[in-house]
N, C-alpha and C. Protein backbone atom coordinates (compact mmCIF):
# COMPACT_ATOMS: atom_id res chain seq x y z
N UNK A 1 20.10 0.45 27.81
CA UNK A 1 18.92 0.56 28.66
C UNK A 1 17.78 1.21 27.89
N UNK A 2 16.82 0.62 28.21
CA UNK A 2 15.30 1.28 26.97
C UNK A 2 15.51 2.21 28.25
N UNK A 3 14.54 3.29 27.48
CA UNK A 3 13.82 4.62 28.26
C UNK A 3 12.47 4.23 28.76
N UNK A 4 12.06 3.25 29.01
CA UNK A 4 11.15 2.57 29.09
C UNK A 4 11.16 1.80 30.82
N UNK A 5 12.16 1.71 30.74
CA UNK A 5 12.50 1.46 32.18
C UNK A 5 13.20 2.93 33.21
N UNK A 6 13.10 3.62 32.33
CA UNK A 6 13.13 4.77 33.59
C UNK A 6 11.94 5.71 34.03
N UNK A 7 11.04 5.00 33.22
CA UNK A 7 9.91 5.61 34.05
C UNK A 7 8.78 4.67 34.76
N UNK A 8 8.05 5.26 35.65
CA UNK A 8 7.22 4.07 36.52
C UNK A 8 6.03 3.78 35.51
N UNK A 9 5.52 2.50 35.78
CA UNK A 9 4.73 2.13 34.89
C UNK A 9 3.65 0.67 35.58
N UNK A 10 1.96 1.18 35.21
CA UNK A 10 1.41 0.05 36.50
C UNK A 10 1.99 -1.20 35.54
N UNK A 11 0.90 -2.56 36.60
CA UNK A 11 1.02 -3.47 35.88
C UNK A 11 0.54 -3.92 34.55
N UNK A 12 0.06 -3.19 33.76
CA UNK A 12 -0.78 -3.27 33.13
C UNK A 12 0.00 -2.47 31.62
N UNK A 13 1.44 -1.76 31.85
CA UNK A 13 2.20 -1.10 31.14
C UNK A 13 2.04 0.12 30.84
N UNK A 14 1.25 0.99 31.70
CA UNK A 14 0.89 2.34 31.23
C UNK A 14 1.79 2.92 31.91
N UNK A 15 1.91 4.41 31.69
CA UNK A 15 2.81 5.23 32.49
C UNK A 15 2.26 5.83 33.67
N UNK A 16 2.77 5.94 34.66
CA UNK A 16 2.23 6.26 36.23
C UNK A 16 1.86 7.70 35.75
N UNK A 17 3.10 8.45 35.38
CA UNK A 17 3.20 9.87 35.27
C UNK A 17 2.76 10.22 33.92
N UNK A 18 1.97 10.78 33.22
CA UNK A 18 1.26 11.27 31.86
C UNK A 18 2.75 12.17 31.54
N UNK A 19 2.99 13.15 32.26
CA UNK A 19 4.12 14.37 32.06
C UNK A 19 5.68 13.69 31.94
N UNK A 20 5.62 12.43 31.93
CA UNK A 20 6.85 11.93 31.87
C UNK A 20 6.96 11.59 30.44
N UNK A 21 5.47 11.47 29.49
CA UNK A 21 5.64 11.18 28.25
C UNK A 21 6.77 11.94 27.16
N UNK A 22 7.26 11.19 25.99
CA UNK A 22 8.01 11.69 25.04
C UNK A 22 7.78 10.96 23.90
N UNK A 23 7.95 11.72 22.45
CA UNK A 23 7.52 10.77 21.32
C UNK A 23 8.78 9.60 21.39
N UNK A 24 10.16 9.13 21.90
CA UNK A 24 10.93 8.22 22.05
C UNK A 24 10.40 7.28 22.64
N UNK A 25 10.14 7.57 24.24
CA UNK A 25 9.15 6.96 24.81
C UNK A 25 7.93 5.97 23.89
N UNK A 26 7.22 6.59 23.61
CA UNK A 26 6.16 6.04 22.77
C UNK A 26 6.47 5.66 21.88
N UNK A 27 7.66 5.57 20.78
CA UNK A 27 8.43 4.69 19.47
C UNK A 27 8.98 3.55 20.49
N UNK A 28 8.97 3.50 21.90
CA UNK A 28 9.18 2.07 22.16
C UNK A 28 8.15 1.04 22.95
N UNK A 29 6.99 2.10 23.08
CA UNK A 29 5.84 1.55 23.35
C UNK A 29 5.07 0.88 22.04
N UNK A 30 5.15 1.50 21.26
CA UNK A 30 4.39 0.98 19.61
C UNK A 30 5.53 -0.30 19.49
N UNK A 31 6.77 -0.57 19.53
CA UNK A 31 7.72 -1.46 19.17
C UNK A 31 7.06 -2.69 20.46
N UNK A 32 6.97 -2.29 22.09
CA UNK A 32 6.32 -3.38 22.47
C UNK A 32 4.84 -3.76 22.90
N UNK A 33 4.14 -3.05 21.68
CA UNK A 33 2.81 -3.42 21.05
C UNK A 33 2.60 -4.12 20.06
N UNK A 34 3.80 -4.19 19.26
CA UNK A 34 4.16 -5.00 18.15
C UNK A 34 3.52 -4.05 16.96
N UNK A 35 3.87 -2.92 17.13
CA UNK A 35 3.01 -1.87 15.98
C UNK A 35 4.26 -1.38 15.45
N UNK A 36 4.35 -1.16 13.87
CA UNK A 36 5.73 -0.39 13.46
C UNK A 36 4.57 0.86 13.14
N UNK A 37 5.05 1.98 13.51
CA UNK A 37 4.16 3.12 13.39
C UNK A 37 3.88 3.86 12.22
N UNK A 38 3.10 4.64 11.44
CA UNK A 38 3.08 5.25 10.51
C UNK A 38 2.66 6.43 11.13
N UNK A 39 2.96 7.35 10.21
CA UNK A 39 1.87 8.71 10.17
C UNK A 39 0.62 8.95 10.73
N UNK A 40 0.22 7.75 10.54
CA UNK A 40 -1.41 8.18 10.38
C UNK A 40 -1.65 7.39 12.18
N UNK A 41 -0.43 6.88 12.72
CA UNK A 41 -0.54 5.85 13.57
C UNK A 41 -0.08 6.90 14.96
N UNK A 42 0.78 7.98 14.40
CA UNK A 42 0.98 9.05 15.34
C UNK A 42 -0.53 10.07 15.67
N UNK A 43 -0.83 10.06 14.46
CA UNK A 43 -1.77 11.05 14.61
C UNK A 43 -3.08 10.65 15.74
N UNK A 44 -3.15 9.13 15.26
CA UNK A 44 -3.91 9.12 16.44
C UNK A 44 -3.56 9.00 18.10
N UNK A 45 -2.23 8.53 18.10
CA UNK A 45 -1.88 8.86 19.83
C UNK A 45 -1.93 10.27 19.68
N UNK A 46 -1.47 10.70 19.05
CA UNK A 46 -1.03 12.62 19.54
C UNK A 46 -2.43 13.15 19.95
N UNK A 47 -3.66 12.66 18.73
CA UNK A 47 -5.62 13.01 19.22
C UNK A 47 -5.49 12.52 20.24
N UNK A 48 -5.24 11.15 20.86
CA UNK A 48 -6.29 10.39 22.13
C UNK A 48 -5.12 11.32 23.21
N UNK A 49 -4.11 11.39 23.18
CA UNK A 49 -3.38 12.17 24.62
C UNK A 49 -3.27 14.17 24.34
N UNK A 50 -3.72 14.89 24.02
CA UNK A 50 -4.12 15.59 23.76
C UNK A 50 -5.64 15.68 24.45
N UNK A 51 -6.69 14.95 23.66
CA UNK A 51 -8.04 15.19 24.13
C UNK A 51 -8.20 14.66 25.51
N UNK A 52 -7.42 13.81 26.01
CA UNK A 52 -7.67 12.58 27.33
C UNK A 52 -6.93 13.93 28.25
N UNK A 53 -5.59 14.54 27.57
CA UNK A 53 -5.11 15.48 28.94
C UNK A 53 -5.90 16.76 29.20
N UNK A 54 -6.85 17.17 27.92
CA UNK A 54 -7.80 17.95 28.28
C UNK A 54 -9.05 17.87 29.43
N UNK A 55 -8.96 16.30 29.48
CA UNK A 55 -10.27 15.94 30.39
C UNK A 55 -11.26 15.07 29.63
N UNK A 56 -11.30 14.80 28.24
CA UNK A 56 -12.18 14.61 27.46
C UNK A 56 -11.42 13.13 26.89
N UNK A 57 -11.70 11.90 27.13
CA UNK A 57 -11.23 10.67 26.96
C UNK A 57 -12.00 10.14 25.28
N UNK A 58 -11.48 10.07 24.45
CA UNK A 58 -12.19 10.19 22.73
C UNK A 58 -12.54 8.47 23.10
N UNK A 59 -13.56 8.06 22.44
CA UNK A 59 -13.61 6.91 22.17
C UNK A 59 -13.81 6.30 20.32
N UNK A 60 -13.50 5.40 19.98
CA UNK A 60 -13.60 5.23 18.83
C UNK A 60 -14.40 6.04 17.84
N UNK A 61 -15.69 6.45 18.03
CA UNK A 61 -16.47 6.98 17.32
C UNK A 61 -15.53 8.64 16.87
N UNK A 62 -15.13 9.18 18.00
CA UNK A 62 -14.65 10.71 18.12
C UNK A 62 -13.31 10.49 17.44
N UNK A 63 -12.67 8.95 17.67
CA UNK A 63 -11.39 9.29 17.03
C UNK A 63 -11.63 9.02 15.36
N UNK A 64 -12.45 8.04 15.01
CA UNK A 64 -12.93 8.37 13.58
C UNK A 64 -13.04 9.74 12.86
N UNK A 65 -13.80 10.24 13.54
CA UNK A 65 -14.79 11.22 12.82
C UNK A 65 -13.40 12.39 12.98
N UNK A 66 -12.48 12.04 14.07
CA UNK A 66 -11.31 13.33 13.75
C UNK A 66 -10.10 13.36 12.65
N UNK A 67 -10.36 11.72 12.71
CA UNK A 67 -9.07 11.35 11.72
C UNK A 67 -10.03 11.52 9.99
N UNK A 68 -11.16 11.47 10.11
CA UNK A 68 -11.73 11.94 9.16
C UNK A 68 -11.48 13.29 8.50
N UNK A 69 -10.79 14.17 9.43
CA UNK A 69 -11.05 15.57 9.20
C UNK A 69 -9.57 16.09 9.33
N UNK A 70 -8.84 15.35 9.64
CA UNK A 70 -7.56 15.26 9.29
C UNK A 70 -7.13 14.74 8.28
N UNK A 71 -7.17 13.52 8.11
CA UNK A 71 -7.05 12.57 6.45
C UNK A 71 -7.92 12.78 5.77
N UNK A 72 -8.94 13.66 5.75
CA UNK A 72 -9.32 14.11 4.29
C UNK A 72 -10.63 12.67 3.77
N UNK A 73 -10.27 11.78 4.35
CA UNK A 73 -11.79 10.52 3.79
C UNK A 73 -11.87 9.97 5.10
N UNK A 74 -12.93 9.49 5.43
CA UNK A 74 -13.57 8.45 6.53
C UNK A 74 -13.11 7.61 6.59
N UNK A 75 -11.86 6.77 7.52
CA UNK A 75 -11.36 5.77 8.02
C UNK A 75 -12.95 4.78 8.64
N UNK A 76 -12.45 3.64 8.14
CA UNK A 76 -13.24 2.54 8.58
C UNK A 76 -13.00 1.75 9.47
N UNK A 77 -13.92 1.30 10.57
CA UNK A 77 -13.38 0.89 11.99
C UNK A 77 -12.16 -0.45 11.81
N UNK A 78 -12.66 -0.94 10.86
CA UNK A 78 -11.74 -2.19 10.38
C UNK A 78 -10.21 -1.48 10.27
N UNK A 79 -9.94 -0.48 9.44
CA UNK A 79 -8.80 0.16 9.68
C UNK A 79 -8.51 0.17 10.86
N UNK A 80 -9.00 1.00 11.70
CA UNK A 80 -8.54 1.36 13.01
C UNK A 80 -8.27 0.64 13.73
N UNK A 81 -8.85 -0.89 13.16
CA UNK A 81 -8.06 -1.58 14.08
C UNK A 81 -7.26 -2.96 13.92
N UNK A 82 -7.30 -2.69 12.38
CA UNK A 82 -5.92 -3.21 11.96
C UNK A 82 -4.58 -2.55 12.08
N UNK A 83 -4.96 -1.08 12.59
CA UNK A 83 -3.70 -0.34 13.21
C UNK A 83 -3.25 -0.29 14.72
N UNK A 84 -4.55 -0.46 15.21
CA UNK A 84 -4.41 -0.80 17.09
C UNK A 84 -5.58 -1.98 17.03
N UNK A 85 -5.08 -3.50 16.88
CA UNK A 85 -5.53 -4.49 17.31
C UNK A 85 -6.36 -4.23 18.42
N UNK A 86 -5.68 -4.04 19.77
CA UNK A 86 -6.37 -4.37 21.06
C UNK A 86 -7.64 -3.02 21.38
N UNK A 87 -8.14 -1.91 19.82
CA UNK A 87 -8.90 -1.03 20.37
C UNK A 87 -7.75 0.13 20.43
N UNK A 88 -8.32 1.15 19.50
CA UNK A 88 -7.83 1.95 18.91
C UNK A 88 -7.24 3.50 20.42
N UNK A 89 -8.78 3.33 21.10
CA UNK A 89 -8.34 4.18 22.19
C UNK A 89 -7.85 4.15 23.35
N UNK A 90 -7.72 2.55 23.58
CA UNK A 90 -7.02 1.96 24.63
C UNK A 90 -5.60 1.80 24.30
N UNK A 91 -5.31 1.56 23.03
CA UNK A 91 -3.84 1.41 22.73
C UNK A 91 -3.19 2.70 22.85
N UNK A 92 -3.63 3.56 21.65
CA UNK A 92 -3.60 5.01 21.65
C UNK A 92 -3.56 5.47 23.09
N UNK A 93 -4.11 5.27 24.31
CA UNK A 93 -3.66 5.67 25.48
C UNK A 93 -2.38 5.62 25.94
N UNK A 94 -2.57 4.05 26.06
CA UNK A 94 -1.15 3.32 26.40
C UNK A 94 0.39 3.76 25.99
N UNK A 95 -0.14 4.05 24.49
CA UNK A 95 1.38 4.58 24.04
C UNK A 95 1.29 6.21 23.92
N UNK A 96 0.21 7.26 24.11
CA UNK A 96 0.45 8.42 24.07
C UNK A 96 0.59 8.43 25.79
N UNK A 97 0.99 7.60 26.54
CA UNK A 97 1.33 8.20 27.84
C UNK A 97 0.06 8.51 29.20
N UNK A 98 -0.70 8.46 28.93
CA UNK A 98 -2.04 8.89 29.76
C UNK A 98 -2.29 7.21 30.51
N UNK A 99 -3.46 7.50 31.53
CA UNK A 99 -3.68 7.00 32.03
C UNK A 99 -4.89 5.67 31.29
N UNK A 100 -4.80 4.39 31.96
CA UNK A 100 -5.30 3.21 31.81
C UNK A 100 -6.82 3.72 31.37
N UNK A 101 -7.59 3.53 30.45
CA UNK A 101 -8.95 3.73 30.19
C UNK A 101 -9.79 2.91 31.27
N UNK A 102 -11.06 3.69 32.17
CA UNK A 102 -12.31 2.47 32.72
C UNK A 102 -13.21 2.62 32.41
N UNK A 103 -13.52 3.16 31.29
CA UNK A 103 -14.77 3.17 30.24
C UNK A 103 -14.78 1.30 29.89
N UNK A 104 -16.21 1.12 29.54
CA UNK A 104 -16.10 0.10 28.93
C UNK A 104 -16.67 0.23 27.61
N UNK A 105 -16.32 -0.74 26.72
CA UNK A 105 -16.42 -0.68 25.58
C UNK A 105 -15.71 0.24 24.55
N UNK A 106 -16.48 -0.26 23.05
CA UNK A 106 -15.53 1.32 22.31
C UNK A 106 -16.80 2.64 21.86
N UNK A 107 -17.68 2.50 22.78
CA UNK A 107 -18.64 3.11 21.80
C UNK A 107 -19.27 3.92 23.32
């Protein structure tokens, strides 16, 4: 049984409950995103659910400029989203556990 099915989740695949999150959890959310994860691929779920459970929802620009200051050189948006195809802070939601983004856009 995935762990994936024991927690509620809308239609849309997010998690109902944010506090139900776990990094297992989310190694099988990146697996059905079709993402094999790296380092640098944690770091940004751990920023977007972190800043999003603070109240403060990052959008591309904020998650740049943090992973900038974490990795040491300026990631290029093209990176970011050859690492999260569908939009770096919408994915990054999805699999750090938080709720569905209704911002529009990435900017």
């Amino acid at each position: 049984m995935s762990l994936l099915d024991s927690v509620e989740r809308t239609e849309n695949g997010y998690l109902v409950n944010a506090n139900e999150w776990t990094e297992e959890i989310a190694a099988e959310l990146f697996a059905e995103e079709g993402i094999e994860p790296t380092e640098k691929h944690w770091d940004i779920v751990r920023y977007v659910r972190e800043k999003t459970l603070e109240g403060n929802e990052p959008n591309e620009r904020e998650i740049l400029k943090a992973m900038q200051k974490k990795w040491g050189y300026k990631p290029t948006k093209k990176e970011m989203y050859e690492m999260f195809p569908l939009m770096p802070s919408k994915q990054g939601l999805k699999i750090g556990g938080c709720p569905q983004s209704t911002r529009k856009g990435g900017y």
